[in-house]
PDB file of N, CA and C in Angstrom:
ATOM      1  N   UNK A   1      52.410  -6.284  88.789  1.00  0.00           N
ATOM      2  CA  UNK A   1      52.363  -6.704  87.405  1.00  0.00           C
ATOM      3  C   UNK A   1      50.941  -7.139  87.064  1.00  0.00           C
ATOM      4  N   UNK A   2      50.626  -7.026  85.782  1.00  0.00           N
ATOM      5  CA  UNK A   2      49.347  -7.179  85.246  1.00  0.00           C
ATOM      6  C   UNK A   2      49.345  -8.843  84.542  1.00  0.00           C
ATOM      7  N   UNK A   3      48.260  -9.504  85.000  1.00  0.00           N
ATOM      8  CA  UNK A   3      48.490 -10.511  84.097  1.00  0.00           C
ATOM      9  C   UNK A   3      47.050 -11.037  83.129  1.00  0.00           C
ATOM     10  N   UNK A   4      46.573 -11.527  82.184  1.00  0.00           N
ATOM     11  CA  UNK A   4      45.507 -11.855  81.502  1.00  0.00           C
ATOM     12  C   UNK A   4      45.618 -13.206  81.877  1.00  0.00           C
ATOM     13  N   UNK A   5      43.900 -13.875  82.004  1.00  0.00           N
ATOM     14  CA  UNK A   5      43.770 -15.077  82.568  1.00  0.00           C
ATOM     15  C   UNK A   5      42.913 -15.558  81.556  1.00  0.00           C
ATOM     16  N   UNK A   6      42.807 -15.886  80.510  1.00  0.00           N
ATOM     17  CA  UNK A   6      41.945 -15.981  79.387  1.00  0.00           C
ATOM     18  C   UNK A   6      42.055 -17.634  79.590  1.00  0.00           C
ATOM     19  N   UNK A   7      40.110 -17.879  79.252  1.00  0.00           N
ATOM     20  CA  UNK A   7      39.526 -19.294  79.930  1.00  0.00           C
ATOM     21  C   UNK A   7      38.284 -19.509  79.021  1.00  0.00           C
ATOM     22  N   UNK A   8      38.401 -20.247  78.385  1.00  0.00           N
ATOM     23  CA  UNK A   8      36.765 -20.855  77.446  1.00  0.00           C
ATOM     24  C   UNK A   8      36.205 -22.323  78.034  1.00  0.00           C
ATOM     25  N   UNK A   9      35.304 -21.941  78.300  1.00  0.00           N
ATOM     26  CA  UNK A   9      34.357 -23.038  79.536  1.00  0.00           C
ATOM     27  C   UNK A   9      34.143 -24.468  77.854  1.00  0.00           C
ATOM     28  N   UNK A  10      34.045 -25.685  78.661  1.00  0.00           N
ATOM     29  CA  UNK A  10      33.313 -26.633  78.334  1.00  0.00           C
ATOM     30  C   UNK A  10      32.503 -26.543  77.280  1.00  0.00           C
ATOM     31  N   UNK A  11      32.237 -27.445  76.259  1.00  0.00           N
ATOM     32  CA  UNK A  11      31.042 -27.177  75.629  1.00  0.00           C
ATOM     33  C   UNK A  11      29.651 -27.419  76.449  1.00  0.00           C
ATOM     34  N   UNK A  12      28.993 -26.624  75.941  1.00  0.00           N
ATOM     35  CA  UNK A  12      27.570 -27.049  77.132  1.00  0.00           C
ATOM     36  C   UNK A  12      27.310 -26.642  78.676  1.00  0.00           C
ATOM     37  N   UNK A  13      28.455 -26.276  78.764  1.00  0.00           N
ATOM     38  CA  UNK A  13      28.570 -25.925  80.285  1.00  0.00           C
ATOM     39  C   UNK A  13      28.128 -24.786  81.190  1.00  0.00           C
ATOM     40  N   UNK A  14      26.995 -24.386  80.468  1.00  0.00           N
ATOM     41  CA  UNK A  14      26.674 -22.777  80.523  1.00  0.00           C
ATOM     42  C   UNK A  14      25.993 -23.001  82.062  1.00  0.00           C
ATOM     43  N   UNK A  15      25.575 -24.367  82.643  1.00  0.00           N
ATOM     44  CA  UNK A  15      24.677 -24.356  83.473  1.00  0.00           C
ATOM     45  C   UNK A  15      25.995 -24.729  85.098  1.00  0.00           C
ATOM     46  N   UNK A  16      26.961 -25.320  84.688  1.00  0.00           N
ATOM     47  CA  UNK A  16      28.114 -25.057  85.819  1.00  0.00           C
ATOM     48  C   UNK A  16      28.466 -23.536  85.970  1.00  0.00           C
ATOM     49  N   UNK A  17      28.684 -22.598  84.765  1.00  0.00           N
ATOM     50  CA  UNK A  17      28.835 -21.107  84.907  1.00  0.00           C
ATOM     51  C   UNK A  17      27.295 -20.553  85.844  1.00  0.00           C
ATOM     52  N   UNK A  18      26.478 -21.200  85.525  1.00  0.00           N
ATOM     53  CA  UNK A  18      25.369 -20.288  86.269  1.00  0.00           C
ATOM     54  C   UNK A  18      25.339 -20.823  87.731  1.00  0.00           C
ATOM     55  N   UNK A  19      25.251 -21.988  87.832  1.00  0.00           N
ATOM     56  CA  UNK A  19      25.690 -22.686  89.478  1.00  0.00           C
ATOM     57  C   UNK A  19      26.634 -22.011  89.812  1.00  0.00           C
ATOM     58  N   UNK A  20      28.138 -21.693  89.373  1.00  0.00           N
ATOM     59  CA  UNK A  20      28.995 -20.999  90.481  1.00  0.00           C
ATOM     60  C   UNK A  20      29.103 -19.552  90.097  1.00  0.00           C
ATOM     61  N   UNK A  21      28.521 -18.983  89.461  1.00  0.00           N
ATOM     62  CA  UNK A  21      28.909 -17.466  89.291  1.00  0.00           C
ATOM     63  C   UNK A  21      29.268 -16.491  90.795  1.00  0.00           C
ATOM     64  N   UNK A  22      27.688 -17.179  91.243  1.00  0.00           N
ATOM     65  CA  UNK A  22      27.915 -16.294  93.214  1.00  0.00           C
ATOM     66  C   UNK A  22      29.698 -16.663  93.805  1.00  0.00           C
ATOM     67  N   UNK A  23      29.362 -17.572  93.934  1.00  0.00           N
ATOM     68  CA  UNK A  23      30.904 -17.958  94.182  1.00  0.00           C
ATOM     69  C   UNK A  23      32.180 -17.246  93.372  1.00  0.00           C
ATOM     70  N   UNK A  24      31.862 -17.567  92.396  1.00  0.00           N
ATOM     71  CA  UNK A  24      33.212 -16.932  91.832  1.00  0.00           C
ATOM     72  C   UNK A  24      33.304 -14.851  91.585  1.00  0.00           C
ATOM     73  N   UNK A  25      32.040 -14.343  91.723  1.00  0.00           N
ATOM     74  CA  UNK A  25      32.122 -12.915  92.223  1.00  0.00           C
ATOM     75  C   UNK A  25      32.733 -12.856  93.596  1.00  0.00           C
ATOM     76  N   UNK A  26      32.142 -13.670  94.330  1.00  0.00           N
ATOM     77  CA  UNK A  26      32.583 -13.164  95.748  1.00  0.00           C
ATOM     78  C   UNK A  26      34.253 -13.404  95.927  1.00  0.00           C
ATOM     79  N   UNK A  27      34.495 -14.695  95.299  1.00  0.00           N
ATOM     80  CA  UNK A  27      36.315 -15.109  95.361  1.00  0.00           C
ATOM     81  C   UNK A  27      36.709 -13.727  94.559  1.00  0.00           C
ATOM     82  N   UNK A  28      36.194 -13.277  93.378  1.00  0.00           N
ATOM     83  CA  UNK A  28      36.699 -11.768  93.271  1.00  0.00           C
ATOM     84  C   UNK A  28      37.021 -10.869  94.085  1.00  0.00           C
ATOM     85  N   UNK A  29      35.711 -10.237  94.685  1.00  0.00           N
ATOM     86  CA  UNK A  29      35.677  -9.651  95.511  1.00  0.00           C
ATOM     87  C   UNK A  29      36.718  -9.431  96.841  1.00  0.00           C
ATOM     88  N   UNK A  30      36.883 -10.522  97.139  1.00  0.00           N
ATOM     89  CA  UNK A  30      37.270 -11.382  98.687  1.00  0.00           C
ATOM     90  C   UNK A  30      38.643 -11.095  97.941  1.00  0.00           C
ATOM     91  N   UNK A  31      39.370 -11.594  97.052  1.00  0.00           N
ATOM     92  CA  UNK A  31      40.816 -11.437  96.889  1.00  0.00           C
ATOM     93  C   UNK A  31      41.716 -10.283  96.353  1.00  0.00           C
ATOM     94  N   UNK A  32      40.819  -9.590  96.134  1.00  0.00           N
ATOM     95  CA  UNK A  32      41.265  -7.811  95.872  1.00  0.00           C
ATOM     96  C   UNK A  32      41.794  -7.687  94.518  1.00  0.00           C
ATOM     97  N   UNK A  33      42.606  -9.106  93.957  1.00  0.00           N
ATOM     98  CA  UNK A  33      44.002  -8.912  92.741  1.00  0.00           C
ATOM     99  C   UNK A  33      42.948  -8.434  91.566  1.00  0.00           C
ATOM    100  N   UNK A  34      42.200  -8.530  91.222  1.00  0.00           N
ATOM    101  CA  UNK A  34      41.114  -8.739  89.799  1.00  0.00           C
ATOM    102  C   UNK A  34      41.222  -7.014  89.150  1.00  0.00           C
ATOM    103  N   UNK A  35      41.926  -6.334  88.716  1.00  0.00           N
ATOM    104  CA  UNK A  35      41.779  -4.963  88.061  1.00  0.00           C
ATOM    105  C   UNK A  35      40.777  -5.265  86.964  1.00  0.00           C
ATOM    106  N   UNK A  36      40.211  -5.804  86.433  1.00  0.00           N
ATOM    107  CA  UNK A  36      39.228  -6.049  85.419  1.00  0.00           C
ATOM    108  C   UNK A  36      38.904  -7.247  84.975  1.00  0.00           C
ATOM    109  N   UNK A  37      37.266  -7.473  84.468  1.00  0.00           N
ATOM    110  CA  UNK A  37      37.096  -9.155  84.572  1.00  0.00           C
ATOM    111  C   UNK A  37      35.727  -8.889  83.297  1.00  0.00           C
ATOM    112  N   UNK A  38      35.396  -9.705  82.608  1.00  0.00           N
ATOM    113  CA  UNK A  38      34.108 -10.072  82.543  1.00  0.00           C
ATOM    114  C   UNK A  38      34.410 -11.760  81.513  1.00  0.00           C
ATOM    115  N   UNK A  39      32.810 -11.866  81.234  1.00  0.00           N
ATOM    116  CA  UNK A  39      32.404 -12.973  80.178  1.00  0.00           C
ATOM    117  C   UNK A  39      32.489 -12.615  78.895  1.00  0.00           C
ATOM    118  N   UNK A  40      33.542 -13.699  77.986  1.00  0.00           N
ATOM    119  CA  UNK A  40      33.432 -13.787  76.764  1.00  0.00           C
ATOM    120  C   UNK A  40      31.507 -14.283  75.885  1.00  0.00           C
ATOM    121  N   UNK A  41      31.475 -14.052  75.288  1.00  0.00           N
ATOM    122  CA  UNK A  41      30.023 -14.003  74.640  1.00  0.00           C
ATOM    123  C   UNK A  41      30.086 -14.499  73.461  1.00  0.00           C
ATOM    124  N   UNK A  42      28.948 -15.230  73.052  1.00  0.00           N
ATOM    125  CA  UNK A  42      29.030 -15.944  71.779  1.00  0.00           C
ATOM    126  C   UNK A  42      27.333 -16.390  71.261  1.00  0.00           C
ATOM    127  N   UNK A  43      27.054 -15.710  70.869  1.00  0.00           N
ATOM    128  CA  UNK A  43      25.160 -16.382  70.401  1.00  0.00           C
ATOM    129  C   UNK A  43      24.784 -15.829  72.035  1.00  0.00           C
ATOM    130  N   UNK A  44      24.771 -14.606  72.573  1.00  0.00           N
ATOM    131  CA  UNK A  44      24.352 -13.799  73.070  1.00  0.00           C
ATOM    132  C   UNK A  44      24.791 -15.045  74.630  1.00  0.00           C
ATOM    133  N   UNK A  45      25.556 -15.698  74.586  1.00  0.00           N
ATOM    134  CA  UNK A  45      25.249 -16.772  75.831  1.00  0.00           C
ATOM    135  C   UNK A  45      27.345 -16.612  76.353  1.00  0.00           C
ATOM    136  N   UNK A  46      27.416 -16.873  77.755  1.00  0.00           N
ATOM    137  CA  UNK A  46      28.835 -16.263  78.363  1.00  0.00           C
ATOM    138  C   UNK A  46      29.742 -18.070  77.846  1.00  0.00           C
ATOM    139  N   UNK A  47      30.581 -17.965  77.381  1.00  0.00           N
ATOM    140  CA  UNK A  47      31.185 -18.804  76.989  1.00  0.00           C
ATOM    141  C   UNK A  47      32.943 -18.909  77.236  1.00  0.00           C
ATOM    142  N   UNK A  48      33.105 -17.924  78.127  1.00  0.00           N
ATOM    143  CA  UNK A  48      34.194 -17.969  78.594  1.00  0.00           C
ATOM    144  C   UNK A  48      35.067 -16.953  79.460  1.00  0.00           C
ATOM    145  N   UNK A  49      35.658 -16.638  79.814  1.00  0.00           N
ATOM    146  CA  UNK A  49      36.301 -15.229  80.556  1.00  0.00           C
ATOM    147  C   UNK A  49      37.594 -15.012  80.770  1.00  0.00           C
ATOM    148  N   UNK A  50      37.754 -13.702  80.516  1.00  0.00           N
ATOM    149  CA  UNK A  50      39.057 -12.704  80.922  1.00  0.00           C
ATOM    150  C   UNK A  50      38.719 -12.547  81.828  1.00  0.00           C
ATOM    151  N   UNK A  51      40.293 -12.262  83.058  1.00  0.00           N
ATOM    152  CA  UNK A  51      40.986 -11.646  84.199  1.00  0.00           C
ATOM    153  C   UNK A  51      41.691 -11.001  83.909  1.00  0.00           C
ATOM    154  N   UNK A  52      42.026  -9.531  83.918  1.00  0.00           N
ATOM    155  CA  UNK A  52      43.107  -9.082  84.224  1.00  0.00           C
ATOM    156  C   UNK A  52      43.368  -8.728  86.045  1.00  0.00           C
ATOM    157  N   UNK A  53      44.413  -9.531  86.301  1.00  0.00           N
ATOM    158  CA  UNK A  53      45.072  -9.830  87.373  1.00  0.00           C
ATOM    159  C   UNK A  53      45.996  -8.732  87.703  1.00  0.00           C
ATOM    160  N   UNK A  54      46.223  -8.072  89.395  1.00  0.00           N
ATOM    161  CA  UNK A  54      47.381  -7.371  89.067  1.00  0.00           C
ATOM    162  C   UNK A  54      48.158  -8.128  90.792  1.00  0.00           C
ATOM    163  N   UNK A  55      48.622  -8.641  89.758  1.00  0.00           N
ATOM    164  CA  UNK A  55      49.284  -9.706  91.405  1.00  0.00           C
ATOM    165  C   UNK A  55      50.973  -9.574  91.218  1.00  0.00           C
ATOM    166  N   UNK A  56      51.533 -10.100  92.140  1.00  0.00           N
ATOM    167  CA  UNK A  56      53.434  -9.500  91.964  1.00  0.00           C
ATOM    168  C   UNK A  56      54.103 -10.758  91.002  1.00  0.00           C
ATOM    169  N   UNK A  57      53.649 -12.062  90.959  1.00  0.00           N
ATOM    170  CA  UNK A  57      54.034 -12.975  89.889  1.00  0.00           C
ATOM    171  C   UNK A  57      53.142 -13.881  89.158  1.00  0.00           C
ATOM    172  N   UNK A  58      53.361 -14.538  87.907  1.00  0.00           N
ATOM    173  CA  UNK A  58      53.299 -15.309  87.114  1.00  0.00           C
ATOM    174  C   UNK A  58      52.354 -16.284  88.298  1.00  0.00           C
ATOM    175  N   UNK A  59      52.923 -16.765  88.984  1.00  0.00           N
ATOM    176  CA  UNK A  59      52.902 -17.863  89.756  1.00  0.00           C
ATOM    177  C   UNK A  59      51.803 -17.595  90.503  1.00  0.00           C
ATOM    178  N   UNK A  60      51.776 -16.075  91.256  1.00  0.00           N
ATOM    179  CA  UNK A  60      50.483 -15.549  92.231  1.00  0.00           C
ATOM    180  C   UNK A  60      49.430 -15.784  91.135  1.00  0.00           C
ATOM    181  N   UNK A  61      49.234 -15.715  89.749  1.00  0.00           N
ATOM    182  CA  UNK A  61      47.901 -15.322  88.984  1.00  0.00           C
ATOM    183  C   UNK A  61      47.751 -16.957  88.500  1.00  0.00           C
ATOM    184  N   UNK A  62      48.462 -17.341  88.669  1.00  0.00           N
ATOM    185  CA  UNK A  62      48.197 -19.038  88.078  1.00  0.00           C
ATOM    186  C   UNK A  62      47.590 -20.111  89.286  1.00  0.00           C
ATOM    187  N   UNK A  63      48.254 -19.564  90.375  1.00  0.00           N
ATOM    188  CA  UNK A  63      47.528 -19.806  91.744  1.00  0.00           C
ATOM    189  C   UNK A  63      46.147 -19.302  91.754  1.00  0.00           C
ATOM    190  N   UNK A  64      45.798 -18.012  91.675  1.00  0.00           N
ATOM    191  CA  UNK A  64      44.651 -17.612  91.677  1.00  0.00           C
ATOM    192  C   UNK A  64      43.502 -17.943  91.209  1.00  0.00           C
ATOM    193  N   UNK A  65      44.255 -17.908  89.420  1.00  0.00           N
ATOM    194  CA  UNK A  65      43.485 -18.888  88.235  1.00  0.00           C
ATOM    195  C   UNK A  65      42.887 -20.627  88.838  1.00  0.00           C
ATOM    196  N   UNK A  66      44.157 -21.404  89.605  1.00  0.00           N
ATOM    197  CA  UNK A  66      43.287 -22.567  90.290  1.00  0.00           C
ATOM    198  C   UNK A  66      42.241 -22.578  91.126  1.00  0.00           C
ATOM    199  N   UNK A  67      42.394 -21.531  91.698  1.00  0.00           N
ATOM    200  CA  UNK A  67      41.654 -21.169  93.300  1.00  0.00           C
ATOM    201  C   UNK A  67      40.176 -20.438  92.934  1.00  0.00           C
ATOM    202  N   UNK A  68      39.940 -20.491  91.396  1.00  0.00           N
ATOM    203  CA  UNK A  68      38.378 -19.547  91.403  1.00  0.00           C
ATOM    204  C   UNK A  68      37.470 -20.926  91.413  1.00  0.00           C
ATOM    205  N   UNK A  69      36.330 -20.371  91.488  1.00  0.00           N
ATOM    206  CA  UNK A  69      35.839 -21.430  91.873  1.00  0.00           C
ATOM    207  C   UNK A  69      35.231 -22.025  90.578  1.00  0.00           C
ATOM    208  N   UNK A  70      35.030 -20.705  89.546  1.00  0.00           N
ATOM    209  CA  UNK A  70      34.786 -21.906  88.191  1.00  0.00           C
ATOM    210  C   UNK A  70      35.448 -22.843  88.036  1.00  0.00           C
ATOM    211  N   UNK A  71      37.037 -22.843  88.034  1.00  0.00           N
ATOM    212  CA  UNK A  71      37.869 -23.559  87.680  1.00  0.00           C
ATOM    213  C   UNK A  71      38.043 -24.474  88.571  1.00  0.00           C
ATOM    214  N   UNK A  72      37.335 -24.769  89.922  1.00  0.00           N
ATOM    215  CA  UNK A  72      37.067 -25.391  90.947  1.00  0.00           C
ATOM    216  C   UNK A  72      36.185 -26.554  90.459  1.00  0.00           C
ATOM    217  N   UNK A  73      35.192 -26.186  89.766  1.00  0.00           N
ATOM    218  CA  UNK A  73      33.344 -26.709  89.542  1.00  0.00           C
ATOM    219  C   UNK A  73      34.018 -27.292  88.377  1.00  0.00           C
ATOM    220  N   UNK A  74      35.203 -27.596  87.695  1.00  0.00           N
ATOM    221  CA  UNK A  74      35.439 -27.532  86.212  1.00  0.00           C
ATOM    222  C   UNK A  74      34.905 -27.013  85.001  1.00  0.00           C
ATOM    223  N   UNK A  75      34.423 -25.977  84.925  1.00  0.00           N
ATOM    224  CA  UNK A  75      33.629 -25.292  84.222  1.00  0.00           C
ATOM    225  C   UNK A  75      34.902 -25.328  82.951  1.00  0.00           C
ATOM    226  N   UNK A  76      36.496 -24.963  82.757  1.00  0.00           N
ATOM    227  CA  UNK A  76      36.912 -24.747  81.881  1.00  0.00           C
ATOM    228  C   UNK A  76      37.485 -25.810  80.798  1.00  0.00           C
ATOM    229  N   UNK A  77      37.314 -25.658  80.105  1.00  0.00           N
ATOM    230  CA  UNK A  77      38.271 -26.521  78.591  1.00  0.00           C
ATOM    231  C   UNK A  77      40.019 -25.834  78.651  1.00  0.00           C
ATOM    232  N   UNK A  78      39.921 -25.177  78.902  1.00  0.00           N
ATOM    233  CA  UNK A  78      41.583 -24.179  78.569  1.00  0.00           C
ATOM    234  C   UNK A  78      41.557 -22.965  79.603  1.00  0.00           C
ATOM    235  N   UNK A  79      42.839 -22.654  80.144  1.00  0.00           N
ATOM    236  CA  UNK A  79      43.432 -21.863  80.569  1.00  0.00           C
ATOM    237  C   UNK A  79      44.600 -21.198  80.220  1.00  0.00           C
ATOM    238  N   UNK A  80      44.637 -20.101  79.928  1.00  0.00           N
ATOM    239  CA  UNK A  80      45.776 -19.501  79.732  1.00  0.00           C
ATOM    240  C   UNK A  80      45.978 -18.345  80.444  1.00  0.00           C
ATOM    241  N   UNK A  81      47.296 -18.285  81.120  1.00  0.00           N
ATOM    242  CA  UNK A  81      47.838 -16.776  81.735  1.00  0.00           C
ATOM    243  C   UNK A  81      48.869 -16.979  81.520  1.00  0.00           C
ATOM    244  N   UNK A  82      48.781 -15.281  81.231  1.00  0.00           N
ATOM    245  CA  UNK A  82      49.752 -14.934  80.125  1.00  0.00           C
ATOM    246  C   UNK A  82      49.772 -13.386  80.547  1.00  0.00           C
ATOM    247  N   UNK A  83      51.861 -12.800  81.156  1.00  0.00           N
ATOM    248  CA  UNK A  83      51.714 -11.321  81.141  1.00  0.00           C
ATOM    249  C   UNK A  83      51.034 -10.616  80.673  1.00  0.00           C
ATOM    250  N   UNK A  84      50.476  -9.162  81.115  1.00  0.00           N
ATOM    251  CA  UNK A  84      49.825  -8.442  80.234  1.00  0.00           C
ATOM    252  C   UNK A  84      50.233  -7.350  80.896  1.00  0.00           C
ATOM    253  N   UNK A  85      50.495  -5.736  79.754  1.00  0.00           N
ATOM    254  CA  UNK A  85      50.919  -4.987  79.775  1.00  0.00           C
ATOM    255  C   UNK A  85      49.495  -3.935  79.498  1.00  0.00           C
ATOM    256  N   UNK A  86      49.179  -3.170  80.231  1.00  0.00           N
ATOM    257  CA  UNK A  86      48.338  -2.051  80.291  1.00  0.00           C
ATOM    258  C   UNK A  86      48.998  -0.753  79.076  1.00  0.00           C
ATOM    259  N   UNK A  87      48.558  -0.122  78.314  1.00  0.00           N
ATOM    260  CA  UNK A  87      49.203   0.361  77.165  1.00  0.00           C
ATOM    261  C   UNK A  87      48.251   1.545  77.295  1.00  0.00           C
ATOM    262  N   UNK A  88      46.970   1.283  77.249  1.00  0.00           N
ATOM    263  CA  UNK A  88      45.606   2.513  76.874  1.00  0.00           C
ATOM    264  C   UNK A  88      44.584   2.138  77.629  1.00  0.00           C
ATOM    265  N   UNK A  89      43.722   3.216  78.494  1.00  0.00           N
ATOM    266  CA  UNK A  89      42.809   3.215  79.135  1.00  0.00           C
ATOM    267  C   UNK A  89      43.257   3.403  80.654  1.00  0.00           C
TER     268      UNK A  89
END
């Protein structure tokens, strides 16, 4: 199953996103589930991010979602995961 992990960092916090980015590519990397990822953008600066997750439950991607390491460093204001259904592309 596919899931969306949609996350808008802190105000100001652009400099915890740049401290753990290494980290949180490699926890990508290292955990295989990630079918697609990047940074939300706003005044040309990353202000938040999508996951699409393809893990077997709700529960595996909400686990996951704790376990990155942004969300480690507290980089986020909000988390949300939430099913997601692949339709086009």
């Amino acid at each position: 199953m596919y899931f969306a992990v949609i996350c808008r960092d802190k105000p100001g916090a652009l400099q915890t996103r740049l401290d753990n980015r290494e980290a949180h590519l490699a926890y990508i990397e290292e955990t295989g589930a990630v079918f697609m990822a990047g940074p939300f953008i706003e005044n040309e600066q990353m202000v938040g991010s999508l996951v699409i997750l393809e893990v077997e439950s709700l529960k595996a991607a909400q686990d996951w979602a704790a376990n990155d390491p942004y969300a480690k460093a507290g980089l986020f204001e909000d988390v949300q995961v939430k099913a997601w259904k692949k339709v086009i592309g």
